[in-house]
PDB file of N, CA and C in Angstrom:
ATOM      1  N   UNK A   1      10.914  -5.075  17.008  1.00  0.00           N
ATOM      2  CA  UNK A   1      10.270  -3.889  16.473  1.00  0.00           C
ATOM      3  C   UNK A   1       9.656  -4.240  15.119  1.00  0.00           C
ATOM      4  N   UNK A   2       8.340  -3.708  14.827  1.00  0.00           N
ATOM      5  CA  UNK A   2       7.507  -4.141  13.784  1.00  0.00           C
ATOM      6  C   UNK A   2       8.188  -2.912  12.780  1.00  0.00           C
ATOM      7  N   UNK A   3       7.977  -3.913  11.389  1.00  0.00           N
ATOM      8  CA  UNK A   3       8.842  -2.887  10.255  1.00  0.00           C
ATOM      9  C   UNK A   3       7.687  -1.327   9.711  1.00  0.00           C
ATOM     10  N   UNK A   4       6.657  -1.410  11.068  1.00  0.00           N
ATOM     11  CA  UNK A   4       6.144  -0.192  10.931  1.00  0.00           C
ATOM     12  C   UNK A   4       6.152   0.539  11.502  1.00  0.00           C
ATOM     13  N   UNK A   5       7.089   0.318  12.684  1.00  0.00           N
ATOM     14  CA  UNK A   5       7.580   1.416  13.584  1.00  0.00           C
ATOM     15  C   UNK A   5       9.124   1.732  13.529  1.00  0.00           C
ATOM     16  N   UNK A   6       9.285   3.147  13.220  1.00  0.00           N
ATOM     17  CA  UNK A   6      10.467   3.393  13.052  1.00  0.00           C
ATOM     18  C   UNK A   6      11.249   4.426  14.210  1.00  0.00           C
ATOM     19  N   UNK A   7      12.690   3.461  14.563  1.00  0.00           N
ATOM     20  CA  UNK A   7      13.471   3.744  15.689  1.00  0.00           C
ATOM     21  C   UNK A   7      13.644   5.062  15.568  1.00  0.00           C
ATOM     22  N   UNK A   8      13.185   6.125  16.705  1.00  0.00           N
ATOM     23  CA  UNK A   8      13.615   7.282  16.691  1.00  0.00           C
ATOM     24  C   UNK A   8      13.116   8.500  15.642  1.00  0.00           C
ATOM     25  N   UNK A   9      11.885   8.100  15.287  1.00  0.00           N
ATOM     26  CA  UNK A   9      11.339   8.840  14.358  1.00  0.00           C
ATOM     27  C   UNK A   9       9.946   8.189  13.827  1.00  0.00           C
ATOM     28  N   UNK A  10       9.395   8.982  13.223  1.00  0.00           N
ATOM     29  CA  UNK A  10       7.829   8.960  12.709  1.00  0.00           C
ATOM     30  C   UNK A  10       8.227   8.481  10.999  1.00  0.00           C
ATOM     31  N   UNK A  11       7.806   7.658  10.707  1.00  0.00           N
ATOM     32  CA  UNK A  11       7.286   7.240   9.062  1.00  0.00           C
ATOM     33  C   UNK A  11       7.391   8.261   8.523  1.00  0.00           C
ATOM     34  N   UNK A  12       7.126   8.922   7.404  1.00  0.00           N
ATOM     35  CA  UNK A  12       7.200   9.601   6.897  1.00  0.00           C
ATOM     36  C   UNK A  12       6.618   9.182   5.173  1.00  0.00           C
ATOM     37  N   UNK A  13       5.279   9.877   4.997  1.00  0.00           N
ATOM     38  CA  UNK A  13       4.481   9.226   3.765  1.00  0.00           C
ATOM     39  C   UNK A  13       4.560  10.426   2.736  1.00  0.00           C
ATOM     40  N   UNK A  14       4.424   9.970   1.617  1.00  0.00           N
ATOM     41  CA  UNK A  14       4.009  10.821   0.555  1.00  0.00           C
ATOM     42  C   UNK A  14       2.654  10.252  -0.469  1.00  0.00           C
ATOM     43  N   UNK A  15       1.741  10.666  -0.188  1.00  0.00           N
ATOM     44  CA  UNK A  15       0.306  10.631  -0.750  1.00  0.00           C
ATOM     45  C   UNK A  15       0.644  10.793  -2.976  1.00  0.00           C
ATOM     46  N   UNK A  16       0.134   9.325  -2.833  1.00  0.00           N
ATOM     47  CA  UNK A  16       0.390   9.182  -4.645  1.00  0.00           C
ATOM     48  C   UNK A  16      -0.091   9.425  -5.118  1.00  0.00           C
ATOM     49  N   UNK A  17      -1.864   8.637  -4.468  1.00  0.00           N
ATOM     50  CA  UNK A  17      -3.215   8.757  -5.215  1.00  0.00           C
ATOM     51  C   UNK A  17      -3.800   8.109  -4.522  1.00  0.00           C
ATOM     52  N   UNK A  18      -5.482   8.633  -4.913  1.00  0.00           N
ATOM     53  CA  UNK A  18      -6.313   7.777  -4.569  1.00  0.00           C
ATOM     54  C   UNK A  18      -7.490   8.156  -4.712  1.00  0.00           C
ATOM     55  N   UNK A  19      -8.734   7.655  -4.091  1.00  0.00           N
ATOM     56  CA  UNK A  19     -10.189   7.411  -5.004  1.00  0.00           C
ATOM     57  C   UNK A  19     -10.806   8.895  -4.333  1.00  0.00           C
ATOM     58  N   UNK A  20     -10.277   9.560  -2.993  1.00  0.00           N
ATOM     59  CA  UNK A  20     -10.741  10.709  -2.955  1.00  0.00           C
ATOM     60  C   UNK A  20      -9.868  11.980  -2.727  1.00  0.00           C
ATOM     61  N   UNK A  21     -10.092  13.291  -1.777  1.00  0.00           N
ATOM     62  CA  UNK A  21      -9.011  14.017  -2.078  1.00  0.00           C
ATOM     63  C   UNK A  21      -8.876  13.977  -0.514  1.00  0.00           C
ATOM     64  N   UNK A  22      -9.970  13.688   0.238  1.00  0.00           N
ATOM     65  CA  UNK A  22     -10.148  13.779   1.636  1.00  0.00           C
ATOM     66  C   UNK A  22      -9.183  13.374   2.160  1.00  0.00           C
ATOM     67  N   UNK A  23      -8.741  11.995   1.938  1.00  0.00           N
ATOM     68  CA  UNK A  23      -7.868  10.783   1.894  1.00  0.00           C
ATOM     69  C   UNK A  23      -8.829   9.617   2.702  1.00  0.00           C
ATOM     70  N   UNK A  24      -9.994   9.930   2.934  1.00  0.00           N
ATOM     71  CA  UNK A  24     -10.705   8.958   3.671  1.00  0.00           C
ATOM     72  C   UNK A  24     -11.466   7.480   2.227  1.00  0.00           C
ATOM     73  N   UNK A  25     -10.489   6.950   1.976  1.00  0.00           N
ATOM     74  CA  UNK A  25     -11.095   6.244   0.989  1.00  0.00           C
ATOM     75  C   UNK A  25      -9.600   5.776   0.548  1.00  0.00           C
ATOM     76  N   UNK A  26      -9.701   4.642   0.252  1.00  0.00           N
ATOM     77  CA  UNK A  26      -8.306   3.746  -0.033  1.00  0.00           C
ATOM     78  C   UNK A  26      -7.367   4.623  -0.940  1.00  0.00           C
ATOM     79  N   UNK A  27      -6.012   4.782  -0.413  1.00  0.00           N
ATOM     80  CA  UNK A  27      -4.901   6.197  -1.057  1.00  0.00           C
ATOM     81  C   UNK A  27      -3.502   5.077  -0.702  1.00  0.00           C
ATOM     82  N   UNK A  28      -2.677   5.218  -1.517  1.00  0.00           N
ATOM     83  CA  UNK A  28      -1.224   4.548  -2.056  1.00  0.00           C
ATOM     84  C   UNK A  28      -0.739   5.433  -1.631  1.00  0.00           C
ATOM     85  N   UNK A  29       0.344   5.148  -0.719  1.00  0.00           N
ATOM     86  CA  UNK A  29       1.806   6.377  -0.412  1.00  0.00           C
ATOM     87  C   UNK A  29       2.931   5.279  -0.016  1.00  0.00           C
ATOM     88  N   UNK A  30       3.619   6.363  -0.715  1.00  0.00           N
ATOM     89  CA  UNK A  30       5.448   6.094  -0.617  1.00  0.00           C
ATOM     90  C   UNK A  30       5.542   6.282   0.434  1.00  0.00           C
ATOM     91  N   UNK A  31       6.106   5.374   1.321  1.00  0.00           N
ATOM     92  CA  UNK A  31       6.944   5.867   3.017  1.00  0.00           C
ATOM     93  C   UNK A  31       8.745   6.449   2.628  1.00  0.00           C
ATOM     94  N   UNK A  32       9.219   6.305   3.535  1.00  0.00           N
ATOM     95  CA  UNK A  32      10.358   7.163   3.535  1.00  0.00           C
ATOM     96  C   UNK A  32      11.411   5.930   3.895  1.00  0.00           C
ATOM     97  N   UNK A  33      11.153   4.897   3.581  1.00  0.00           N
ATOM     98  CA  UNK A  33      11.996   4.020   3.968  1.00  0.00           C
ATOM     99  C   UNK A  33      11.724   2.903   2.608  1.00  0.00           C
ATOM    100  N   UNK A  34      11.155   3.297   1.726  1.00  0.00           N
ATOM    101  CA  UNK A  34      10.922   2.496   0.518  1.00  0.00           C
ATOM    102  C   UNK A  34      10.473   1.791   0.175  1.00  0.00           C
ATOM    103  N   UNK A  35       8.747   2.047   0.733  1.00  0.00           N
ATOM    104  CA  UNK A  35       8.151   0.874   0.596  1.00  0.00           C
ATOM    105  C   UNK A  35       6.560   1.795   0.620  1.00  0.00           C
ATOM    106  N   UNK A  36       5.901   0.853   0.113  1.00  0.00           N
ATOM    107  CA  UNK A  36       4.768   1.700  -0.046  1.00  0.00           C
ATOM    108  C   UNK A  36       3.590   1.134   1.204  1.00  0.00           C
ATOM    109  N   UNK A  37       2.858   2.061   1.058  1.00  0.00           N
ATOM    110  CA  UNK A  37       2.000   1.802   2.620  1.00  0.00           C
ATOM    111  C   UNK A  37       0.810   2.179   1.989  1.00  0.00           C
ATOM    112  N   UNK A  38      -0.811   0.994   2.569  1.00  0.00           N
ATOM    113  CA  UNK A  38      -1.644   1.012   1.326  1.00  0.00           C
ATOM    114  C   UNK A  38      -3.082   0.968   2.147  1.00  0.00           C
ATOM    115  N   UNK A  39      -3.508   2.093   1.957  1.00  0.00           N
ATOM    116  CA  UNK A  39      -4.912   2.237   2.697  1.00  0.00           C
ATOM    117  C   UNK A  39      -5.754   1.568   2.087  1.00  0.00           C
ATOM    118  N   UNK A  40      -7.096   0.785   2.619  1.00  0.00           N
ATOM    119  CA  UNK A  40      -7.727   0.619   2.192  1.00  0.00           C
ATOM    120  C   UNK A  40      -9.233  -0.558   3.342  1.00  0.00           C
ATOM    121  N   UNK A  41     -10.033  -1.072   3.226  1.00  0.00           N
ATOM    122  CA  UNK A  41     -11.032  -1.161   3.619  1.00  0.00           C
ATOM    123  C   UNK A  41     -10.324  -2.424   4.853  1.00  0.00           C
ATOM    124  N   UNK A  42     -10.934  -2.494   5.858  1.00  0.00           N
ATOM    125  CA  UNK A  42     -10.730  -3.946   6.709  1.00  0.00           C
ATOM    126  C   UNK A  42     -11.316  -5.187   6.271  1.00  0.00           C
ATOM    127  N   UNK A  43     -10.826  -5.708   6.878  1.00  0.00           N
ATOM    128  CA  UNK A  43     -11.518  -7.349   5.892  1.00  0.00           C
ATOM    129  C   UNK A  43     -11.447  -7.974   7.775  1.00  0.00           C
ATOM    130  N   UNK A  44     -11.536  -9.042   8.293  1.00  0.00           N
ATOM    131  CA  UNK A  44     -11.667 -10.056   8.942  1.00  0.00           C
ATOM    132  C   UNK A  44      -9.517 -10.142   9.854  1.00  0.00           C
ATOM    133  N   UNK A  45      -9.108 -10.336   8.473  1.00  0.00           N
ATOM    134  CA  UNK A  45      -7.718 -10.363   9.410  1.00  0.00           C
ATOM    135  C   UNK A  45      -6.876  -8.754   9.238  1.00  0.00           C
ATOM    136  N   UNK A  46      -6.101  -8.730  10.369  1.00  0.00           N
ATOM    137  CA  UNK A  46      -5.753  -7.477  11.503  1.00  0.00           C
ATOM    138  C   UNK A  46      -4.528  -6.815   9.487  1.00  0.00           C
ATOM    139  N   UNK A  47      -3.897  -8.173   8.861  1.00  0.00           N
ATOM    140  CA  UNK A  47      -2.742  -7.780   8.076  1.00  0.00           C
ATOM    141  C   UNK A  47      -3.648  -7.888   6.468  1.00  0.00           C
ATOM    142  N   UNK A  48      -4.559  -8.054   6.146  1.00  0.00           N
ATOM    143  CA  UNK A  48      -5.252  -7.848   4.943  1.00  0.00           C
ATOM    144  C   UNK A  48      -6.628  -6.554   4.907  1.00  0.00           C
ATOM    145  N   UNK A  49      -6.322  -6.404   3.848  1.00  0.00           N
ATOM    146  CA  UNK A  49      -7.245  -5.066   3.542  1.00  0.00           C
ATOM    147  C   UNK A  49      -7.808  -5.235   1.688  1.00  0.00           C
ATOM    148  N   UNK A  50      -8.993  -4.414   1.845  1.00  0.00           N
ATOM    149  CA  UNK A  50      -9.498  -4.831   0.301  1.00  0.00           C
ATOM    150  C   UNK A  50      -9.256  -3.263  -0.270  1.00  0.00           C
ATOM    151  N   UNK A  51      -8.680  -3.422  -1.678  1.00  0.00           N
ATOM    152  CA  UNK A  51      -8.623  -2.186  -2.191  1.00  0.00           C
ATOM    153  C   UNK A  51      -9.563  -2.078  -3.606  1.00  0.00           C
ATOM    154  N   UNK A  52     -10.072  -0.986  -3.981  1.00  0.00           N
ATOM    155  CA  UNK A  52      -9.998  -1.205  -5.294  1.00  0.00           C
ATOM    156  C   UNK A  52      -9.251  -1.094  -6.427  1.00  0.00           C
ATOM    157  N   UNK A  53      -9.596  -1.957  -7.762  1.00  0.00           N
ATOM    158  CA  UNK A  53      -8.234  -2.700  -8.791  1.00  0.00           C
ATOM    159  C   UNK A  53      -7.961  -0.726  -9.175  1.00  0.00           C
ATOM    160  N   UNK A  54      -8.175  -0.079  -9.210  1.00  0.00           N
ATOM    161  CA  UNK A  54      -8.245   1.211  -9.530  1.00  0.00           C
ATOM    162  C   UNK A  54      -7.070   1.451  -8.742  1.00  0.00           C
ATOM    163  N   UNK A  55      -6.931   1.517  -7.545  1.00  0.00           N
ATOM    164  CA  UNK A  55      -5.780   1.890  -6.951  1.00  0.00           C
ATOM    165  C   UNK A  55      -4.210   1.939  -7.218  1.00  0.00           C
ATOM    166  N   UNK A  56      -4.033   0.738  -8.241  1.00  0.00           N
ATOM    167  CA  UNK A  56      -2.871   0.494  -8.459  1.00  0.00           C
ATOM    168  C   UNK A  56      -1.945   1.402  -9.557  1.00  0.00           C
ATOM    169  N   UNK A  57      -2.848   2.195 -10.338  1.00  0.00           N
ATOM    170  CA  UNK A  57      -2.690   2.855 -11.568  1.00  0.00           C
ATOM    171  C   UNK A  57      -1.964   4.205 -10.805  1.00  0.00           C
ATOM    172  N   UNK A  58      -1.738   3.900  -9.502  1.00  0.00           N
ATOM    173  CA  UNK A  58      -0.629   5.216  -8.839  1.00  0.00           C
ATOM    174  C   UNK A  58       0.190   4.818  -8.435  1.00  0.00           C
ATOM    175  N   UNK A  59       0.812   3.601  -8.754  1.00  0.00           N
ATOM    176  CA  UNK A  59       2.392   3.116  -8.466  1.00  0.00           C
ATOM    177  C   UNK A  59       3.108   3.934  -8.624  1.00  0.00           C
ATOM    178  N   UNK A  60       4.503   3.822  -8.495  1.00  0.00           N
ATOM    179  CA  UNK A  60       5.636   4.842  -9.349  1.00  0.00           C
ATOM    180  C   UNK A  60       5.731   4.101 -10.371  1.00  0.00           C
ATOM    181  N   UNK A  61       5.906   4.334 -11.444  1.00  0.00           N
ATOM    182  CA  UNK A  61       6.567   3.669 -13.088  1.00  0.00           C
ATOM    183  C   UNK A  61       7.424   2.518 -13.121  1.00  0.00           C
ATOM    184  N   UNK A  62       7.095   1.444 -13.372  1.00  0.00           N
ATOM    185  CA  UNK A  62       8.040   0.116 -13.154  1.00  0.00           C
ATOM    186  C   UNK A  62       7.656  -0.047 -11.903  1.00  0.00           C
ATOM    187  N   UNK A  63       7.066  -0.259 -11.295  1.00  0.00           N
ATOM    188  CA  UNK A  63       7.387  -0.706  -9.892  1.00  0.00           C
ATOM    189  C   UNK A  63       5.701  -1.269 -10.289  1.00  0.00           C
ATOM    190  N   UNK A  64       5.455  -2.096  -9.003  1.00  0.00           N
ATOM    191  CA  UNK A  64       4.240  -3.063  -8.420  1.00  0.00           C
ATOM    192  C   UNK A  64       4.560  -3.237  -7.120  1.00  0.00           C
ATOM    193  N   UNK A  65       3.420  -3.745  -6.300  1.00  0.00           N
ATOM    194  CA  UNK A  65       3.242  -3.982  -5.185  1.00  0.00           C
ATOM    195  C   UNK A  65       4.107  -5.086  -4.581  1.00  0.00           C
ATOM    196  N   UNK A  66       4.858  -5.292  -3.832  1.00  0.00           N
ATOM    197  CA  UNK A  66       5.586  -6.209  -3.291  1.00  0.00           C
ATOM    198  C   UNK A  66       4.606  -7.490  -2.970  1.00  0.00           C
ATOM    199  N   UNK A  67       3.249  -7.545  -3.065  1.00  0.00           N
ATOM    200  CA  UNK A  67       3.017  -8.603  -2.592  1.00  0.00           C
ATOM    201  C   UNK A  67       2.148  -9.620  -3.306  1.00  0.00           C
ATOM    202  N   UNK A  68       1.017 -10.707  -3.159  1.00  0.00           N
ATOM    203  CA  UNK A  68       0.681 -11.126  -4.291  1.00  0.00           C
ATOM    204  C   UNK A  68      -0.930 -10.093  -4.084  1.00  0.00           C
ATOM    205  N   UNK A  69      -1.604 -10.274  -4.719  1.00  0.00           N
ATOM    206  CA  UNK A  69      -2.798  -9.448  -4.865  1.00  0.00           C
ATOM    207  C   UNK A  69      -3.868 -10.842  -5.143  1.00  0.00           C
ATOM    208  N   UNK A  70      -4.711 -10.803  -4.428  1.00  0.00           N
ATOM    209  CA  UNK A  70      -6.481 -11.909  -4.667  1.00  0.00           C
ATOM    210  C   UNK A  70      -7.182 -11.479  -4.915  1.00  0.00           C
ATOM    211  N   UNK A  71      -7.932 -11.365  -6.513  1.00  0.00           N
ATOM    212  CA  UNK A  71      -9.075 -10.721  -7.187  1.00  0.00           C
ATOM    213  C   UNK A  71     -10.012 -11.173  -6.167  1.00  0.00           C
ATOM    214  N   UNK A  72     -10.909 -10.346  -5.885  1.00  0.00           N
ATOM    215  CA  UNK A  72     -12.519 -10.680  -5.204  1.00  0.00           C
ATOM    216  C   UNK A  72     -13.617 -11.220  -6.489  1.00  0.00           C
ATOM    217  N   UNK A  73     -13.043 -10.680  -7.386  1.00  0.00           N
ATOM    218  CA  UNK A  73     -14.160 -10.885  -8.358  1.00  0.00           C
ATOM    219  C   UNK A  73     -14.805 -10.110  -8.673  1.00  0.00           C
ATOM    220  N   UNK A  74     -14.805  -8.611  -7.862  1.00  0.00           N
ATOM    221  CA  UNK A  74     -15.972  -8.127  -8.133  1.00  0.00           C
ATOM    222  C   UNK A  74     -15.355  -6.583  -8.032  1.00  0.00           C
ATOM    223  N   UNK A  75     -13.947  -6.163  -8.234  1.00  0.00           N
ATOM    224  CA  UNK A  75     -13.650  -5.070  -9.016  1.00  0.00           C
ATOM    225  C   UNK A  75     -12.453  -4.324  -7.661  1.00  0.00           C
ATOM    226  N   UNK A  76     -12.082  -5.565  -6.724  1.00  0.00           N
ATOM    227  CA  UNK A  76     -11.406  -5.662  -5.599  1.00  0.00           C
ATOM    228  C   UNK A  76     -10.498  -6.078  -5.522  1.00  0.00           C
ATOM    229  N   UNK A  77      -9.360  -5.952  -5.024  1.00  0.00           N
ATOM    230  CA  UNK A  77      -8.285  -7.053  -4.386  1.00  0.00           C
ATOM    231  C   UNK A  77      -8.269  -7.117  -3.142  1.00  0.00           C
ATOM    232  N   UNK A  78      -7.855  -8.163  -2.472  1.00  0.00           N
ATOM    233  CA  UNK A  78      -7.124  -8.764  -0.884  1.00  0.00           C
ATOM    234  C   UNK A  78      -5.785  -8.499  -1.208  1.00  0.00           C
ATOM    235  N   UNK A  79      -5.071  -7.361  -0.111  1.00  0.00           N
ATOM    236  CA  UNK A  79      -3.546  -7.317  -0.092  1.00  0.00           C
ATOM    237  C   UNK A  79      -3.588  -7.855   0.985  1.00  0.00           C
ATOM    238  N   UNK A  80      -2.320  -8.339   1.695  1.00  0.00           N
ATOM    239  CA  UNK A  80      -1.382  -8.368   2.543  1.00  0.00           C
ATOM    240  C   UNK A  80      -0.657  -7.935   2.723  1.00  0.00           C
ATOM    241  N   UNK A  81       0.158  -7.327   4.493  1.00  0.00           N
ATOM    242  CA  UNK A  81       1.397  -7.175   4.440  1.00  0.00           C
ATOM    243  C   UNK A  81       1.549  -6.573   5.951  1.00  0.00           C
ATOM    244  N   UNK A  82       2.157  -6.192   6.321  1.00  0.00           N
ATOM    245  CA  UNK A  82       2.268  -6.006   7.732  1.00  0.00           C
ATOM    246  C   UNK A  82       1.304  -4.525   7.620  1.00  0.00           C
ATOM    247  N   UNK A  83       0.624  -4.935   9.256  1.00  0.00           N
ATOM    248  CA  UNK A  83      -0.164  -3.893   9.474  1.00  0.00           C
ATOM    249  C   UNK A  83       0.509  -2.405   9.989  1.00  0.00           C
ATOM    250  N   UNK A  84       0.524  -1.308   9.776  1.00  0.00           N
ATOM    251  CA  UNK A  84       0.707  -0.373   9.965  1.00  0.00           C
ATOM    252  C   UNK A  84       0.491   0.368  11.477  1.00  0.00           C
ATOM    253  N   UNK A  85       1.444   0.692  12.287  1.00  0.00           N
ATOM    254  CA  UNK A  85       1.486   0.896  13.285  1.00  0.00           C
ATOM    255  C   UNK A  85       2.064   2.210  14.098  1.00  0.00           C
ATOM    256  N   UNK A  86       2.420   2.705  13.148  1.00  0.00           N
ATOM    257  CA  UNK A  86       3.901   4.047  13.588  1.00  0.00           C
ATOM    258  C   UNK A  86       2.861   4.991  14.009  1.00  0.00           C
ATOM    259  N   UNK A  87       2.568   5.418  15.023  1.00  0.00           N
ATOM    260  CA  UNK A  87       1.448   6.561  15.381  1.00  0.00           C
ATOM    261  C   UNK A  87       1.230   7.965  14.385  1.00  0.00           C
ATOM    262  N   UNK A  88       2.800   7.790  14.206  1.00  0.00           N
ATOM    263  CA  UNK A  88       2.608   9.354  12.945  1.00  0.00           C
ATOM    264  C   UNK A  88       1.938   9.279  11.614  1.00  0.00           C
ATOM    265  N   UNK A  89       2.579   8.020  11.550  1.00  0.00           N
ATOM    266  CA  UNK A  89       1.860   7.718   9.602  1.00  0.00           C
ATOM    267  C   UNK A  89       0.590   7.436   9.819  1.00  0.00           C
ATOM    268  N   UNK A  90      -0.363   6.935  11.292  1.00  0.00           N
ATOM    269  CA  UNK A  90      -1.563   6.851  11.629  1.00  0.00           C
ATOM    270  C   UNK A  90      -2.694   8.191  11.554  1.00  0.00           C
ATOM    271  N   UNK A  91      -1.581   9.013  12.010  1.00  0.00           N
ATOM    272  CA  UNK A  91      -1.822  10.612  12.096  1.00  0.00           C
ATOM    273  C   UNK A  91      -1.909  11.099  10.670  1.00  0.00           C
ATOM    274  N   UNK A  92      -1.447  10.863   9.710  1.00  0.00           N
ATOM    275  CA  UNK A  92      -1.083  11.614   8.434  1.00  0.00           C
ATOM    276  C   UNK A  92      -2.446  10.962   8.062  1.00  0.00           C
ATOM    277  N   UNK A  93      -2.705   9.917   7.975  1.00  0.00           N
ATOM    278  CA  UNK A  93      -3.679   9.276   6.950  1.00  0.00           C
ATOM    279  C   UNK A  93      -4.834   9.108   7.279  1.00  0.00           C
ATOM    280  N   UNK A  94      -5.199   9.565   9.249  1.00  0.00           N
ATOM    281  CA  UNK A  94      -6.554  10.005   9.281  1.00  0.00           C
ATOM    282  C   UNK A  94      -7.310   8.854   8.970  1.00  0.00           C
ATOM    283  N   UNK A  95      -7.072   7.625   9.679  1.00  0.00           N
ATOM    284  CA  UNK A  95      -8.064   6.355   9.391  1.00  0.00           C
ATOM    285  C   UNK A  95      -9.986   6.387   9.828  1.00  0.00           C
ATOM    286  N   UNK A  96     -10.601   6.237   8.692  1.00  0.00           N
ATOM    287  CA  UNK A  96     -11.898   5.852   9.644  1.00  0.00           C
ATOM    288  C   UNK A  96     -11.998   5.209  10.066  1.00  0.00           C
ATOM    289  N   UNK A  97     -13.404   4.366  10.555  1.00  0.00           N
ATOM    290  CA  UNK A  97     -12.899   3.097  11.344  1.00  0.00           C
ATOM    291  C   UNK A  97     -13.224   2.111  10.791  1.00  0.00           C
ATOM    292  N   UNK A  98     -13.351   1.930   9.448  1.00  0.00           N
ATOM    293  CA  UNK A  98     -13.965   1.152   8.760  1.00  0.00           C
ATOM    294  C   UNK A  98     -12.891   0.761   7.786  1.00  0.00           C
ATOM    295  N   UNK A  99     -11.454   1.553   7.527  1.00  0.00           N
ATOM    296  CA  UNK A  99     -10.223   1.268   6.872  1.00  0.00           C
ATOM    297  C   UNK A  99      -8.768   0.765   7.663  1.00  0.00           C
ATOM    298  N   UNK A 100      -8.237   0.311   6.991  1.00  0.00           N
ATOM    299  CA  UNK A 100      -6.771  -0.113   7.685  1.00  0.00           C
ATOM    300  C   UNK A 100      -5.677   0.284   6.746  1.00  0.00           C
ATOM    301  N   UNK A 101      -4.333  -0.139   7.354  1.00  0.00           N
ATOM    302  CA  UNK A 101      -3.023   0.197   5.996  1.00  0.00           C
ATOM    303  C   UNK A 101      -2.207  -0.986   6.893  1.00  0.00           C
ATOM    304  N   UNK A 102      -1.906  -1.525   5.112  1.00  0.00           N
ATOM    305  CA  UNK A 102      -0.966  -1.959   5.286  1.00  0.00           C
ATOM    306  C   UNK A 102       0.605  -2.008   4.845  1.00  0.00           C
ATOM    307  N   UNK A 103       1.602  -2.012   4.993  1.00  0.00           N
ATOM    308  CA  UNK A 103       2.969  -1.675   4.628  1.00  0.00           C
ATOM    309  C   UNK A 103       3.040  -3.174   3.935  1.00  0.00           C
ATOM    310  N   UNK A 104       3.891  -3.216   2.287  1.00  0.00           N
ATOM    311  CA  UNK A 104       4.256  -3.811   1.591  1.00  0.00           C
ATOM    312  C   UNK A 104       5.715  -3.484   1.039  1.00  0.00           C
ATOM    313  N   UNK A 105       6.635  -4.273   0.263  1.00  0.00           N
ATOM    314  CA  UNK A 105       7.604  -4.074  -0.549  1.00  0.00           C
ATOM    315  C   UNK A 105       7.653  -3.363  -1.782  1.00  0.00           C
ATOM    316  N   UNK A 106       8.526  -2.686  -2.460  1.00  0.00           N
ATOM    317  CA  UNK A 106       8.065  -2.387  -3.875  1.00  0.00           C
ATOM    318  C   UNK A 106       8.940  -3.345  -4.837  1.00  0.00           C
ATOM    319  N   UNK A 107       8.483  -3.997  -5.309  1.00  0.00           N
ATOM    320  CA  UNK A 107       8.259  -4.891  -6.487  1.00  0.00           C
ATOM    321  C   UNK A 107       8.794  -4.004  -7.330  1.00  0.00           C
ATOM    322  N   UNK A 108       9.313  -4.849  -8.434  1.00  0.00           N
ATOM    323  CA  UNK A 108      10.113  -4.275  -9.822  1.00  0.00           C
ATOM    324  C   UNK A 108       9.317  -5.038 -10.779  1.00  0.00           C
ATOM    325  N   UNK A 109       8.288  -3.968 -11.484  1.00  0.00           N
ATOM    326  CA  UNK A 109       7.793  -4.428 -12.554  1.00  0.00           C
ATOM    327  C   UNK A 109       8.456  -5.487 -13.830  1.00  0.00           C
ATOM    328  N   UNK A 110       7.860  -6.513 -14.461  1.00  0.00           N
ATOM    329  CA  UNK A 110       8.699  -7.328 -14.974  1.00  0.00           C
ATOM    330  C   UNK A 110       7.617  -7.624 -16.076  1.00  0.00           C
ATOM    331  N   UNK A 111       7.498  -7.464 -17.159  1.00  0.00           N
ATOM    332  CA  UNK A 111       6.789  -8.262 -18.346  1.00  0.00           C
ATOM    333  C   UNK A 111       7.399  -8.924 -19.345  1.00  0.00           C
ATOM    334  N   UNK A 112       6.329 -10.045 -19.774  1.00  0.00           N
ATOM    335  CA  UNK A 112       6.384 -11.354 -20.287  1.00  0.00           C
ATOM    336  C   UNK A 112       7.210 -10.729 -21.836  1.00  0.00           C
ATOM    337  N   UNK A 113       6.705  -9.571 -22.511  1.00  0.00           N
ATOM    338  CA  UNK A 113       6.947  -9.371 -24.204  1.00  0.00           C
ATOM    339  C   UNK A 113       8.524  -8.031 -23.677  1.00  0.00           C
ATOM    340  N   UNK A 114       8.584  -8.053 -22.248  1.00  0.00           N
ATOM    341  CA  UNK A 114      10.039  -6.806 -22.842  1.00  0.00           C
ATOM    342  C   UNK A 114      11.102  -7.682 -23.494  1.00  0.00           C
ATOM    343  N   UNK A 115      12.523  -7.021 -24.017  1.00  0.00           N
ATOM    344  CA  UNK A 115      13.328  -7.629 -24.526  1.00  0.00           C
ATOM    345  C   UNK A 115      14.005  -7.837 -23.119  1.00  0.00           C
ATOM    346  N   UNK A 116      15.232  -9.398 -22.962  1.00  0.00           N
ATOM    347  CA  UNK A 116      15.849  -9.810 -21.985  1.00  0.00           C
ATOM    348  C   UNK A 116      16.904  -8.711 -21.864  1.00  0.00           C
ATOM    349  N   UNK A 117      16.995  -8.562 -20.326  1.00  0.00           N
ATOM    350  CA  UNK A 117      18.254  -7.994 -20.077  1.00  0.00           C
ATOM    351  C   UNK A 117      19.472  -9.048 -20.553  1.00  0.00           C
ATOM    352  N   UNK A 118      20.321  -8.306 -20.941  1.00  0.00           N
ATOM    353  CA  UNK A 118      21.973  -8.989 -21.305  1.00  0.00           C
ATOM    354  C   UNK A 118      22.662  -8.081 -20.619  1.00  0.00           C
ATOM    355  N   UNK A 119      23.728  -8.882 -19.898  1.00  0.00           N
ATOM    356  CA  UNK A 119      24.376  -8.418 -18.924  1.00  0.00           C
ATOM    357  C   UNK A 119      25.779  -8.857 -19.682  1.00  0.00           C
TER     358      UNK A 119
END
């Protein structure tokens, strides 16, 4: 079973943000299993999608994307991560046919200048 189909039940998303209100245009949501699920344009392979760098500014607080992110250069990223499959969360987010989602980890924000944890 793909970690985008869930046994005995439908996904379950919560809409963070994103570039429109329609939701037809790359939108960040929390799934219900803790991980975020990430609309955004098709590219060539079935598990990458291009978003814009704009998108990310709707994380939850401390947190980042579980995965690595590839500048395009030109005001874009290439994510990865497993493609999105659960018919319901397909249903919620209303794909055109010109977008995909993909399901990622959530990452624990980490910067270079905080003070070290001491344990």
């Amino acid at each position: 079973m793909s970690r985008t189909q869930t046994k005995g039940g439908t996904m379950e998303l919560e809409r963070l943000g994103g570039d429109s209100t329609d939701g037809q245009s790359p939108t960040l949501f929390l799934s219900d299993r803790d991980t975020y699920v990430v609309q955004g344009w098709r590219t060539d392979s079935l598990a990458t999608i291009e978003i814009p760098h704009r998108l990310i500014r709707h994380l939850r607080p401390g947190t980042c994307l579980g995965a690595l992110l590839h500048d395009t250069g030109h005001g874009t990223f290439l994510l990865t991560g497993d493609p999105v499959t659960d018919p319901g969360a397909l249903a919620q987010m209303r794909l055109p046919g010109h977008e995909s989602a993909v399901e990622v980890g959530i990452g624990v924000e980490r910067r270079r200048d905080a003070a070290p944890v001491v344990r």
